[in-house]
N, C-alpha and C. Protein backbone atom coordinates (compact mmCIF):
# COMPACT_ATOMS: atom_id res chain seq x y z
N UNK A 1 -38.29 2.67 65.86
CA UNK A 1 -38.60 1.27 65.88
C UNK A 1 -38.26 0.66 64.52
N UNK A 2 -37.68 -0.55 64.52
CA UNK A 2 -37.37 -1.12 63.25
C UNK A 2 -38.43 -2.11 62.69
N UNK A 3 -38.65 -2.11 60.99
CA UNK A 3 -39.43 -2.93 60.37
C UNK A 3 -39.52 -4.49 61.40
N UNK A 4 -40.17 -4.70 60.57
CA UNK A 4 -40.61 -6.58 60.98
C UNK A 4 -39.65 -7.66 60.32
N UNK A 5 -39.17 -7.13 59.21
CA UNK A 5 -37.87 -7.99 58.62
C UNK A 5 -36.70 -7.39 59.53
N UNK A 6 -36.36 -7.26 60.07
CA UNK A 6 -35.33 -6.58 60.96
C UNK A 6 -35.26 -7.47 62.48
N UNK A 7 -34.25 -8.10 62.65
CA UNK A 7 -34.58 -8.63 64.32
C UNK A 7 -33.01 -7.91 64.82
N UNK A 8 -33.51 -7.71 65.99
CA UNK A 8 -32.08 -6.61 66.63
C UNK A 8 -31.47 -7.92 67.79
N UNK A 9 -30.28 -8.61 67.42
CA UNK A 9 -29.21 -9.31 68.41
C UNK A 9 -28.53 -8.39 69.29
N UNK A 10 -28.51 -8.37 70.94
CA UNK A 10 -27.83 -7.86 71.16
C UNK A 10 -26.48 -9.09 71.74
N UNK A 11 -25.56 -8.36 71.53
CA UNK A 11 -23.99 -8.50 71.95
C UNK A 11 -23.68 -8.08 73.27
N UNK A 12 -22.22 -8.66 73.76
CA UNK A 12 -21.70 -8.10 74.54
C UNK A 12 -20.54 -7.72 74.10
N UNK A 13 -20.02 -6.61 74.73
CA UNK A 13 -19.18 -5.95 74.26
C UNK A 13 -18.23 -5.36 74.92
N UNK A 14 -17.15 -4.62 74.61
CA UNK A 14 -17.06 -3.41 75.53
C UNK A 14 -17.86 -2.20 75.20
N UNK A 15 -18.16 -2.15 74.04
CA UNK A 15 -19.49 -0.94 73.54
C UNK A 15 -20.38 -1.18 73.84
N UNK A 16 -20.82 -2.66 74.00
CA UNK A 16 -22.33 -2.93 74.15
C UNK A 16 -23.02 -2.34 72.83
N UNK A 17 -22.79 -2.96 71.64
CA UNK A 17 -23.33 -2.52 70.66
C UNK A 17 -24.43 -3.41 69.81
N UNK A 18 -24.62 -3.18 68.94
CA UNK A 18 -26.61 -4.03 68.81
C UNK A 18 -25.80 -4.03 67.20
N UNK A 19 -26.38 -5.50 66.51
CA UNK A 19 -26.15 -5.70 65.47
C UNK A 19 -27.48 -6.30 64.48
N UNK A 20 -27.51 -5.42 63.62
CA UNK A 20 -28.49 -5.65 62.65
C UNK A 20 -28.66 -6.71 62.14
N UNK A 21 -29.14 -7.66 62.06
CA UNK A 21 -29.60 -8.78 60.90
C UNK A 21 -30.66 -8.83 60.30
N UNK A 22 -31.12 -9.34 59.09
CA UNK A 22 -32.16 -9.36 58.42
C UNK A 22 -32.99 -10.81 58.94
N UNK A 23 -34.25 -11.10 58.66
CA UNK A 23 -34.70 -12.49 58.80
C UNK A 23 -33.87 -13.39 57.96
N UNK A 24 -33.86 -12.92 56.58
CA UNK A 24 -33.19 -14.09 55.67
C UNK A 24 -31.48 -13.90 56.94
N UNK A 25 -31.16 -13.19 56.72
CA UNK A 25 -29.53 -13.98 57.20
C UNK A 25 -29.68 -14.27 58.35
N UNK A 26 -30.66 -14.16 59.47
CA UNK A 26 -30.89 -15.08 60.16
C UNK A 26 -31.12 -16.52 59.87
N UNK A 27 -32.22 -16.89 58.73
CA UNK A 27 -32.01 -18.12 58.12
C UNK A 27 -30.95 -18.84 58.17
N UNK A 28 -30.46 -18.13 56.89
CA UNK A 28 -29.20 -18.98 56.35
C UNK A 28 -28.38 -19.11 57.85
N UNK A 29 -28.35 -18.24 58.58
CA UNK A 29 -27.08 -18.65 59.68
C UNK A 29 -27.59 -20.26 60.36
N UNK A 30 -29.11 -19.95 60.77
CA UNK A 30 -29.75 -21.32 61.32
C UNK A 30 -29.58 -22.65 60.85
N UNK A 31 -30.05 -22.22 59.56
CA UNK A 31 -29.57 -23.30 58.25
C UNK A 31 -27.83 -23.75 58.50
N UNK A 32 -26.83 -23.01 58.56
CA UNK A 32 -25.95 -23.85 58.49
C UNK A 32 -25.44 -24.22 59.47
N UNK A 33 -26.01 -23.69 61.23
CA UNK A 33 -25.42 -23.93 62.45
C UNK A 33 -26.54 -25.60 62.31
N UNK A 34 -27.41 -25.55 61.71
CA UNK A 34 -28.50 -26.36 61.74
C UNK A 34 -27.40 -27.95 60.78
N UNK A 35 -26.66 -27.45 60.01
CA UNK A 35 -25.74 -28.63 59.14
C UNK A 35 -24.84 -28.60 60.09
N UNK A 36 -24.23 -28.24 60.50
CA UNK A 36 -22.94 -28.32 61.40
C UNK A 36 -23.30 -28.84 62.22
N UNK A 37 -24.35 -28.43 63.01
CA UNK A 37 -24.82 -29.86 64.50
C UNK A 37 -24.88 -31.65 63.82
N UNK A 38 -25.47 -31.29 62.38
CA UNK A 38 -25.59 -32.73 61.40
C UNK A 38 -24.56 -33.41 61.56
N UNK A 39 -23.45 -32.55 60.99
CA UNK A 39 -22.09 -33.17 60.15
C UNK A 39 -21.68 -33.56 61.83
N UNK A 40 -21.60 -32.47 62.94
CA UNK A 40 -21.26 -33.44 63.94
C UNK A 40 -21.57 -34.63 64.40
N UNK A 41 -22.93 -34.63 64.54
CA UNK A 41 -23.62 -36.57 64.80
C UNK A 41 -23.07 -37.06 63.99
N UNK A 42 -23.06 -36.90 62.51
CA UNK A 42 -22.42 -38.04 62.00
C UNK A 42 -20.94 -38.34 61.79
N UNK A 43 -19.75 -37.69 62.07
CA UNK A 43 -18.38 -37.30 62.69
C UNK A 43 -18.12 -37.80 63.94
N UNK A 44 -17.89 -39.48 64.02
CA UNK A 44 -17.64 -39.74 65.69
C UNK A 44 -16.18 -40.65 65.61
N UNK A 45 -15.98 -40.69 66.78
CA UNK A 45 -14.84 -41.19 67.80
C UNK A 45 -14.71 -42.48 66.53
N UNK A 46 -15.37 -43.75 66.15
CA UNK A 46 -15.17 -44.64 65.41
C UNK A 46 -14.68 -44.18 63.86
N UNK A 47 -15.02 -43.29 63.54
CA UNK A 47 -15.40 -42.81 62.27
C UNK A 47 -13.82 -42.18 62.20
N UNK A 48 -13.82 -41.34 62.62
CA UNK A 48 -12.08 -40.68 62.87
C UNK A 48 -10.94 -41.83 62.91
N UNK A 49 -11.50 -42.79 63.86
CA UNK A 49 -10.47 -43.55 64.04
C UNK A 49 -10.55 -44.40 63.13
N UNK A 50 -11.60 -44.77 62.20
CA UNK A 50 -10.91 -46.07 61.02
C UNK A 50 -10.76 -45.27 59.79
N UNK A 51 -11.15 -43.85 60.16
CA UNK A 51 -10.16 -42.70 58.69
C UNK A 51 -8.88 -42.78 59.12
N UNK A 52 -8.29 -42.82 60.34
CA UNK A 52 -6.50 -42.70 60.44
C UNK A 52 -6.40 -44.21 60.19
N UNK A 53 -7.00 -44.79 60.42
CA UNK A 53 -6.45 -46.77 60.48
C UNK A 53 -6.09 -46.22 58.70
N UNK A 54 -6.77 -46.15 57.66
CA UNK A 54 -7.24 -46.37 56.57
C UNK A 54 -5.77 -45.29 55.93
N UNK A 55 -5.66 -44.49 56.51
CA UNK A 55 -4.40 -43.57 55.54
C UNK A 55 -3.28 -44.13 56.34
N UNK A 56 -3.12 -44.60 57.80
CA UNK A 56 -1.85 -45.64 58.37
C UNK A 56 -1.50 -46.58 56.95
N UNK A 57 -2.60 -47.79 56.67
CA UNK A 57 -2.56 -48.80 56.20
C UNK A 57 -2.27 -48.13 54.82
N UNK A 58 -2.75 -47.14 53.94
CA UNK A 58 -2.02 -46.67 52.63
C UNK A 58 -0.98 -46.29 52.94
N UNK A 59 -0.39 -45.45 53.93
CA UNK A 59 1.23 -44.99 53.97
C UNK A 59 2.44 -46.52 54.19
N UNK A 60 1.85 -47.78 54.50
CA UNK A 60 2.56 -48.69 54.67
C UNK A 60 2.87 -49.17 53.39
N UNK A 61 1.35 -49.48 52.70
CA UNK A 61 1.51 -49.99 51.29
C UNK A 61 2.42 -49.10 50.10
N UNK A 62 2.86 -48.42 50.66
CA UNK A 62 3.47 -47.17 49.53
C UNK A 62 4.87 -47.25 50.14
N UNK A 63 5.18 -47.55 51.43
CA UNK A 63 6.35 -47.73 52.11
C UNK A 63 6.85 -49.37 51.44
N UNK A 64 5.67 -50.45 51.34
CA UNK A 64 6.02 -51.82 51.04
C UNK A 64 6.45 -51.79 49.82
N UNK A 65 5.85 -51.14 48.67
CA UNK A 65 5.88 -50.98 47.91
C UNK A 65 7.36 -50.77 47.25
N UNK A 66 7.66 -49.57 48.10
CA UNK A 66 9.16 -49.24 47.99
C UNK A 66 10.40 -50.25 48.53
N UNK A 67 9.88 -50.77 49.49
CA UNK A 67 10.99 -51.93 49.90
C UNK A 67 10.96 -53.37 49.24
N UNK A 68 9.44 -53.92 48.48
CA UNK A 68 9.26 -54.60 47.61
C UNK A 68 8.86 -54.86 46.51
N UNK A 69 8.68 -53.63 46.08
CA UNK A 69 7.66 -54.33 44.66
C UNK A 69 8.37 -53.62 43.69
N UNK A 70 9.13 -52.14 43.72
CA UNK A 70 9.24 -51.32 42.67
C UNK A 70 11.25 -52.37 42.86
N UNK A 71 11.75 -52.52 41.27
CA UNK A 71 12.36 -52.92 40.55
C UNK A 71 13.69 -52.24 41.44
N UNK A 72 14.66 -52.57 42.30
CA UNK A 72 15.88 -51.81 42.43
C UNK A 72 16.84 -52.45 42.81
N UNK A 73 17.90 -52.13 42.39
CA UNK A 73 19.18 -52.94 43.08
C UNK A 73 19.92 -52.08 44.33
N UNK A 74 20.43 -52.58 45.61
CA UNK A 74 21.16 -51.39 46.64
C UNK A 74 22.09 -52.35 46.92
N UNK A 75 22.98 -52.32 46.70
CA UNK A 75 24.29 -53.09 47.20
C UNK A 75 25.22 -52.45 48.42
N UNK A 76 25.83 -53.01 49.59
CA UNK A 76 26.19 -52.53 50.29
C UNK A 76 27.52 -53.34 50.70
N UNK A 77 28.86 -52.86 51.59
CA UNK A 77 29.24 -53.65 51.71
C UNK A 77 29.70 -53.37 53.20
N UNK A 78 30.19 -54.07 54.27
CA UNK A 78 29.97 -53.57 55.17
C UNK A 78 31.44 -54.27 56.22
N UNK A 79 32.63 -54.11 56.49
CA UNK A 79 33.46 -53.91 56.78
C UNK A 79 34.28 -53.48 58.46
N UNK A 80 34.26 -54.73 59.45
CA UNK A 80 34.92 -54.59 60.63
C UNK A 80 36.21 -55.00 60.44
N UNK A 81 37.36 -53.98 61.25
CA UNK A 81 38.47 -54.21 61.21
C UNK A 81 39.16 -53.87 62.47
N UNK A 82 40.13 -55.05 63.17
CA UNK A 82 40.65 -54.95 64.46
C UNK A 82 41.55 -55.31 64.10
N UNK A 83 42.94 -54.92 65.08
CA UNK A 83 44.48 -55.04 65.23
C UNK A 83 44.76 -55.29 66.94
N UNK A 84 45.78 -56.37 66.94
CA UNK A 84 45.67 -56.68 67.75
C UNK A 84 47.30 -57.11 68.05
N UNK A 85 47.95 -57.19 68.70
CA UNK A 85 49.49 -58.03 69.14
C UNK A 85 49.89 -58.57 67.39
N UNK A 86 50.12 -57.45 66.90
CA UNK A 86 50.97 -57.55 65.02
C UNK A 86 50.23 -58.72 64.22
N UNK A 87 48.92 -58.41 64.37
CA UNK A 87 47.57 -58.98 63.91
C UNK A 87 46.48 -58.06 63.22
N UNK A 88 45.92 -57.90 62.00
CA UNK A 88 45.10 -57.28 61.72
C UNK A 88 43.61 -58.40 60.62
N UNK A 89 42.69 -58.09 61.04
CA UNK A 89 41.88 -58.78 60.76
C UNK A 89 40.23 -58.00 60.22
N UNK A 90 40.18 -58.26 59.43
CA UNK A 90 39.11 -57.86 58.26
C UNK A 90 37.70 -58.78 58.45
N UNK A 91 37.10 -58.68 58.83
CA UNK A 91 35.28 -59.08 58.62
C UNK A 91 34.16 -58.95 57.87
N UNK A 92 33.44 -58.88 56.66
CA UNK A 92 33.03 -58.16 55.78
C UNK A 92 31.84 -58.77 55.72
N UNK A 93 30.85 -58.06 55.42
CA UNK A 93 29.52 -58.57 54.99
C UNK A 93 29.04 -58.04 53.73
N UNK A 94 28.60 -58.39 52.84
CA UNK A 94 27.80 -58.33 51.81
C UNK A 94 26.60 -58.09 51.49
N UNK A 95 26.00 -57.28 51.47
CA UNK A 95 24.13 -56.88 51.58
C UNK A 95 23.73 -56.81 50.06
N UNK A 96 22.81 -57.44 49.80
CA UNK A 96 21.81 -56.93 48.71
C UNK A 96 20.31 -56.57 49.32
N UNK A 97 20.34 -55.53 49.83
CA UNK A 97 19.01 -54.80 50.27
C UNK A 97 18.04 -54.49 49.06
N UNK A 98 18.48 -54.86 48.29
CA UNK A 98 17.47 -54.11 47.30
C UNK A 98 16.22 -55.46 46.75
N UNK A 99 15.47 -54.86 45.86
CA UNK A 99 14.06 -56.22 45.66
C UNK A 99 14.31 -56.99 44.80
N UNK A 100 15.45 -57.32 43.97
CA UNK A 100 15.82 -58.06 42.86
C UNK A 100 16.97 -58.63 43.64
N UNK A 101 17.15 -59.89 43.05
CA UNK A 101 18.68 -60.89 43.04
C UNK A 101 19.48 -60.29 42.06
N UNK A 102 20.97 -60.31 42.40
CA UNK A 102 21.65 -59.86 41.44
C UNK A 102 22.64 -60.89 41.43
N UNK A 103 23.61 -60.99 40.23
CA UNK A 103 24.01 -61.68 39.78
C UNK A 103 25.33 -61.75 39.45
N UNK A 104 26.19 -62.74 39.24
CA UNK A 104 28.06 -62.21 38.71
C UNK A 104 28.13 -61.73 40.12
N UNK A 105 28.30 -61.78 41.44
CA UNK A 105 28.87 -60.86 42.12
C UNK A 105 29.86 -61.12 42.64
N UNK A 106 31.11 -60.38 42.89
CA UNK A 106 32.43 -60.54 42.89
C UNK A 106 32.66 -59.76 44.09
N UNK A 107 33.54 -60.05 45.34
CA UNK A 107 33.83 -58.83 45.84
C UNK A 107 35.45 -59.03 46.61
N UNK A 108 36.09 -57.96 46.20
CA UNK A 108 38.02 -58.74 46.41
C UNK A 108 38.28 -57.43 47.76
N UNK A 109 38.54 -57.79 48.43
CA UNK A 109 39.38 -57.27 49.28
C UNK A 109 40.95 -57.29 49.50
N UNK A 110 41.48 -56.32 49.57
CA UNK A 110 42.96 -55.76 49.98
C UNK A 110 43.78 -55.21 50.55
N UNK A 111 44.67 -55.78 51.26
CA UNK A 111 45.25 -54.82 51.95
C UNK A 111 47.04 -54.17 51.74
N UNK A 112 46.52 -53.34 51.76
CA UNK A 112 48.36 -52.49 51.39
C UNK A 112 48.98 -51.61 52.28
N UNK A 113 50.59 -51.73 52.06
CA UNK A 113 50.98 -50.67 52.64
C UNK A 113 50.83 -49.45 52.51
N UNK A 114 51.64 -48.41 53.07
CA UNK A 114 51.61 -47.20 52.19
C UNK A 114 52.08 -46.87 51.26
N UNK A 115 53.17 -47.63 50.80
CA UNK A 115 53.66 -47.20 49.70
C UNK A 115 53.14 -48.00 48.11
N UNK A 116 51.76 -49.11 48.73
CA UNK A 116 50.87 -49.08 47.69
C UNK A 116 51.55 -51.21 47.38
N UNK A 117 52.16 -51.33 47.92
CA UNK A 117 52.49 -53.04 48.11
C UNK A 117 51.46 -53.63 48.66
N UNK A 118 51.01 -54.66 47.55
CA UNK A 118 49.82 -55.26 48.41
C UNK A 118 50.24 -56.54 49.32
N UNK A 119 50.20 -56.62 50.70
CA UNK A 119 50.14 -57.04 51.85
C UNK A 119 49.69 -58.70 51.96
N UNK A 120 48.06 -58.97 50.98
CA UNK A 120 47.51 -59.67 50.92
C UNK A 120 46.35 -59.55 50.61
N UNK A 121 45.56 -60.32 50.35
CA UNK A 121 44.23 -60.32 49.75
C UNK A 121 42.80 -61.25 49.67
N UNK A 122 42.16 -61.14 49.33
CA UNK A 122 40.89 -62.25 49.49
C UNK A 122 39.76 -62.09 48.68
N UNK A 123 38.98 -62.88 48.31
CA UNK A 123 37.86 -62.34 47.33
C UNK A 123 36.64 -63.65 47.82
N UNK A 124 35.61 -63.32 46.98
CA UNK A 124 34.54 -64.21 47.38
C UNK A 124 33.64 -63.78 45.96
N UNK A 125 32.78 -64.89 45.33
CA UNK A 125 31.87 -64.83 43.76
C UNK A 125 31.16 -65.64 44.15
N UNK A 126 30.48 -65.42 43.82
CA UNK A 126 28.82 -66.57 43.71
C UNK A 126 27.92 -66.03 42.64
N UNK A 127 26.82 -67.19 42.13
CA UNK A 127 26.42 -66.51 41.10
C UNK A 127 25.05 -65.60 40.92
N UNK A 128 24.37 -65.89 42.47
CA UNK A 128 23.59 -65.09 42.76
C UNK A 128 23.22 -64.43 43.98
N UNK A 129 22.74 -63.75 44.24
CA UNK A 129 22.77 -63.16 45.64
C UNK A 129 20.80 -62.48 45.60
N UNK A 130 20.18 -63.11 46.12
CA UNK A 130 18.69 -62.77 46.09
C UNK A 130 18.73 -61.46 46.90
N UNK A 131 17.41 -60.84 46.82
CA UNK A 131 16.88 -59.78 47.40
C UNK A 131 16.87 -60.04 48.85
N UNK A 132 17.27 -58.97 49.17
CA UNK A 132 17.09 -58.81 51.28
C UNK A 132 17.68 -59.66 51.48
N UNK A 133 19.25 -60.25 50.93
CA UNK A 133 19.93 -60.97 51.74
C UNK A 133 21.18 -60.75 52.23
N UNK A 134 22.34 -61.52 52.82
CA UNK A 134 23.58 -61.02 52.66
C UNK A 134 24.47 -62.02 52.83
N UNK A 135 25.69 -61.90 52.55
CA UNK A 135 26.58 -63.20 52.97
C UNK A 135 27.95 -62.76 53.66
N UNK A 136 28.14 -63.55 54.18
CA UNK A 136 29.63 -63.28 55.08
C UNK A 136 29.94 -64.82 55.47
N UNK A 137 30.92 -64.79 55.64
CA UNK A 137 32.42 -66.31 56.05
C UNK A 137 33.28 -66.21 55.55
N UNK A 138 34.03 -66.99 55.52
CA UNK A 138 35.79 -67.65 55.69
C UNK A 138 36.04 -66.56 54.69
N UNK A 139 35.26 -66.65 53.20
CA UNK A 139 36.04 -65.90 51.96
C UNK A 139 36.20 -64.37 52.46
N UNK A 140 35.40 -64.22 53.06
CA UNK A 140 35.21 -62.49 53.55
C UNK A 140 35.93 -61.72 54.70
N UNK A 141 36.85 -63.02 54.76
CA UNK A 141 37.39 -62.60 55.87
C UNK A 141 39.04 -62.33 55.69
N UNK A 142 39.50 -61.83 55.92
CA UNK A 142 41.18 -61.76 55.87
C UNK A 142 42.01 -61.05 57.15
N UNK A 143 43.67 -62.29 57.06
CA UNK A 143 43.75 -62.22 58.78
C UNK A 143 44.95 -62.23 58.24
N UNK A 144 45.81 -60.81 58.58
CA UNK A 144 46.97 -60.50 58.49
C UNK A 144 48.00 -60.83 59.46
N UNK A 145 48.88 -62.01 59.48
CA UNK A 145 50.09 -61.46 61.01
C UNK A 145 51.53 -61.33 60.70
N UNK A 146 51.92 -60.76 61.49
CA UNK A 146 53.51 -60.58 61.01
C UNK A 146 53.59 -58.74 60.63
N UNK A 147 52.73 -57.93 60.88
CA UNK A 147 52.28 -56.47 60.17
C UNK A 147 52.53 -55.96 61.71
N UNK A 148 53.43 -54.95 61.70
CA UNK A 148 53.45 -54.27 63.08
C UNK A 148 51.95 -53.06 62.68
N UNK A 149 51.12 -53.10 63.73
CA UNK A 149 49.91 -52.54 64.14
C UNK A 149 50.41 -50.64 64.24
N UNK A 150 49.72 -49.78 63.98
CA UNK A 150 49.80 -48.71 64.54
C UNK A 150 50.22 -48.01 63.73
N UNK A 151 50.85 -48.96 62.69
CA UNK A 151 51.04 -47.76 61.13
C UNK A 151 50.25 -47.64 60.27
N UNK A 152 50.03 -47.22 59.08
CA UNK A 152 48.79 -46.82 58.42
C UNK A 152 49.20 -48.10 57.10
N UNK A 153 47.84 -48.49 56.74
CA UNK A 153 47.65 -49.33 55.77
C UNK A 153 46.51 -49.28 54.79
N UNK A 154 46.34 -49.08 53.83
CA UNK A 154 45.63 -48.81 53.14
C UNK A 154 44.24 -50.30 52.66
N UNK A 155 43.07 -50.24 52.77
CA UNK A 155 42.22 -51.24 53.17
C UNK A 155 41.14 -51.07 51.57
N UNK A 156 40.80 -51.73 50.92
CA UNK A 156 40.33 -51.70 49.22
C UNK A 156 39.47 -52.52 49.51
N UNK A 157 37.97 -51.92 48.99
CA UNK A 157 36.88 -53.11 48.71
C UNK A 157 36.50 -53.01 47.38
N UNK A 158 36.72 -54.19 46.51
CA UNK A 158 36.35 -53.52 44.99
C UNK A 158 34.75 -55.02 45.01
N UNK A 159 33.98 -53.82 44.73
CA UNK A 159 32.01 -54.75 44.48
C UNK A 159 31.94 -54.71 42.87
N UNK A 160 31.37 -55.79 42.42
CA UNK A 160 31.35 -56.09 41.06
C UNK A 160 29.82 -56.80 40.93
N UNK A 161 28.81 -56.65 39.90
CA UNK A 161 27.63 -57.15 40.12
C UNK A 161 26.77 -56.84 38.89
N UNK A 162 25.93 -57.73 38.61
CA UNK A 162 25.16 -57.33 37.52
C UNK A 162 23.78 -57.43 38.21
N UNK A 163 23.02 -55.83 37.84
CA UNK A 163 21.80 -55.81 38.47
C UNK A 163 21.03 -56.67 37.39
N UNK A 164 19.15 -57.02 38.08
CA UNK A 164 18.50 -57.31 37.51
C UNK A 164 17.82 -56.86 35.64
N UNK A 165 18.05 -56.18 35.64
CA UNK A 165 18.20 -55.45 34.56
C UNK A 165 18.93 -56.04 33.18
N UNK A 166 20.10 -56.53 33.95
CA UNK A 166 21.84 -56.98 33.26
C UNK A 166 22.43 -56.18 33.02
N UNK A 167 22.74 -55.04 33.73
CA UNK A 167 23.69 -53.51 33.53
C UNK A 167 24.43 -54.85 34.81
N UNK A 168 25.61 -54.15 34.10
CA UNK A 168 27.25 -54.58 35.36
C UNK A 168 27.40 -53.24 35.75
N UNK A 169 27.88 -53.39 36.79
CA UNK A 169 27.90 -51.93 38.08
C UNK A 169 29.31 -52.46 38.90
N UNK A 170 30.24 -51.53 38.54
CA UNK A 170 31.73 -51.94 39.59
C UNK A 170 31.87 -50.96 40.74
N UNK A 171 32.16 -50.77 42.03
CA UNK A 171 32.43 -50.30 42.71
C UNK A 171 33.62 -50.28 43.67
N UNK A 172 35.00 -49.38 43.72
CA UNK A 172 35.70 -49.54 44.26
C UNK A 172 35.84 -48.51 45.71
N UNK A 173 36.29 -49.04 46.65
CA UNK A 173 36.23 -48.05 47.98
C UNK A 173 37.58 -48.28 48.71
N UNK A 174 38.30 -47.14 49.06
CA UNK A 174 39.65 -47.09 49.82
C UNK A 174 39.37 -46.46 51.02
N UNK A 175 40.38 -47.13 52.14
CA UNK A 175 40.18 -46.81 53.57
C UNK A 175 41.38 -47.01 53.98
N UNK A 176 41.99 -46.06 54.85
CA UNK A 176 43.08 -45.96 55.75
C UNK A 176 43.15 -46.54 57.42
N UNK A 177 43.22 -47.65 57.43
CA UNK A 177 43.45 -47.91 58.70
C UNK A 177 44.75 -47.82 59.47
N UNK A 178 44.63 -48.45 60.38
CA UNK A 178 46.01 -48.29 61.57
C UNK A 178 46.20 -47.66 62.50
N UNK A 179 45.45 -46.38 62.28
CA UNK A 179 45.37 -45.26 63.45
C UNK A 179 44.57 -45.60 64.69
N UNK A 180 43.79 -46.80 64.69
CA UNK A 180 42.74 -46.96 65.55
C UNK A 180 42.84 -48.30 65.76
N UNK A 181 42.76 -48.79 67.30
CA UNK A 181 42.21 -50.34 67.37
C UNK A 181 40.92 -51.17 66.41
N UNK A 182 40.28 -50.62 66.21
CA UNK A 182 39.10 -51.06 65.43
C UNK A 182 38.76 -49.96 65.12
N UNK A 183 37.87 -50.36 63.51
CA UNK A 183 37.20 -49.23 62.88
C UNK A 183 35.84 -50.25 62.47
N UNK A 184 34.84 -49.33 61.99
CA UNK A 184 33.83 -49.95 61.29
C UNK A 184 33.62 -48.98 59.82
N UNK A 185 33.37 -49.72 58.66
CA UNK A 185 33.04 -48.71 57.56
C UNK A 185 32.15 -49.45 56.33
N UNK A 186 31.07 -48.73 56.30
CA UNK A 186 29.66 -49.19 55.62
C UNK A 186 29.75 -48.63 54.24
N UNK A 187 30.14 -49.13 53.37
CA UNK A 187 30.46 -48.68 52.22
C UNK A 187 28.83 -49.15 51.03
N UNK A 188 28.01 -47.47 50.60
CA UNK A 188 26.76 -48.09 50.08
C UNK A 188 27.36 -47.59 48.21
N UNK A 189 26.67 -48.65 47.38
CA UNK A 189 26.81 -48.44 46.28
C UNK A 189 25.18 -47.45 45.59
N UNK A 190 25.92 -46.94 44.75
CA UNK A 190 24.27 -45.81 44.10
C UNK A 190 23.07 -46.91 44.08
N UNK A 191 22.31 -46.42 44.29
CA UNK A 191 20.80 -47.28 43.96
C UNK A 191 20.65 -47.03 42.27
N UNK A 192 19.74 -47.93 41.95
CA UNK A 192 19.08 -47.65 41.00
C UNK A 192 18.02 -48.68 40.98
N UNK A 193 17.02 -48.02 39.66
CA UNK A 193 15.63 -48.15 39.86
C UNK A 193 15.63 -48.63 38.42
N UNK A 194 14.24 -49.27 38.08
CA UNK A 194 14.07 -49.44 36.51
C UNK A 194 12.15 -50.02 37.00
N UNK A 195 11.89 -49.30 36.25
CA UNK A 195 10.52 -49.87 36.16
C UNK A 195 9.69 -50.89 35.25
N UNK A 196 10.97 -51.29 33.99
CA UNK A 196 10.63 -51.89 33.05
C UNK A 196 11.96 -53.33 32.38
């Protein structure tokens, strides 16, 4: 027979075997199945759900944050081109995605043969270009005829711009068209950041 501090649990098992506990670690087990029933009542359906509302609404502000508040320039330039009956025609858009206006911006388009003769050309400047905007018309556009279609021509976007900062940033991009009725080509310039 076992002492009085001794209480015998039995189990089920495949042994069917009997496990010793003392009174105290009976306690303490009571004691904390006794907090755990607690922490459950107070752990409900509302409570869960305005802890996810609450880290949703910080992962946005850290997302906003990044699309508005922290200092960056992203310049993009963005480029449809169709050929058509000894017609080729250029469409271009201009993005400043980034959270600052930038400034000086220049952007020349060109088109050449292959053997590097330029064809014709077009450009567009203004002196500012705000955050999250973009521009496109007449200047951005260039409309080749008289060019037999189907041979290769060489297609130049040169981006010129002074970020917020006042660093000047040039970017030039070459593309081979002709092989295709239409192409599309999204040409992104490096980001950069400044916190100060």
């Amino acid at each position: 027979m076992k002492d009085d501090e001794q209480i015998i649990l039995s189990t089920t098992s495949d042994e069917d075997e009997l496990i010793d506990v003392s009174e105290e670690e009976f306690k303490i087990a009571h004691e904390v199945a006794e907090k755990l029933l607690e922490i459950g009542h107070q752990v409900t359906l509302g409570r869960v759900i305005a802890a996810s509302c609450t880290l949703l609404v910080l992962f946005l502000l850290v997302a906003a944050s990044w699309h508005w508040a922290i200092p960056r320039d992203s310049m993009s330039v963005e480029s449809r081109y169709y050929q058509r009956g000894g017609t080729h025609v250029f469409l271009v858009s201009l993005d400043n995605d980034g959270s600052r206006a930038v400034t000086d911006v220049r952007v020349t388009i060109s088109f050449s043969d292959v053997e590097g003769e330029l064809v014709d050309s077009t450009s567009w400047s203004g002196d500012i270009l705000p955050a999250h905007s973009s521009v496109t018309g007449d200047d951005l556009e260039l409309v080749i005829q008289g060019h037999t279609v189907w041979d290769e021509y060489q297609y130049s976007v040169i981006l010129d711009w002074t970020d917020g900062k006042g660093s000047s940033h040039s970017q030039r991009y070459d593309h081979t068209v002709g092989n295709y009725a239409s192409d599309w080509f999204v040409d992104t310039a490096p980001t950069s950041m400044w916190l100060l």
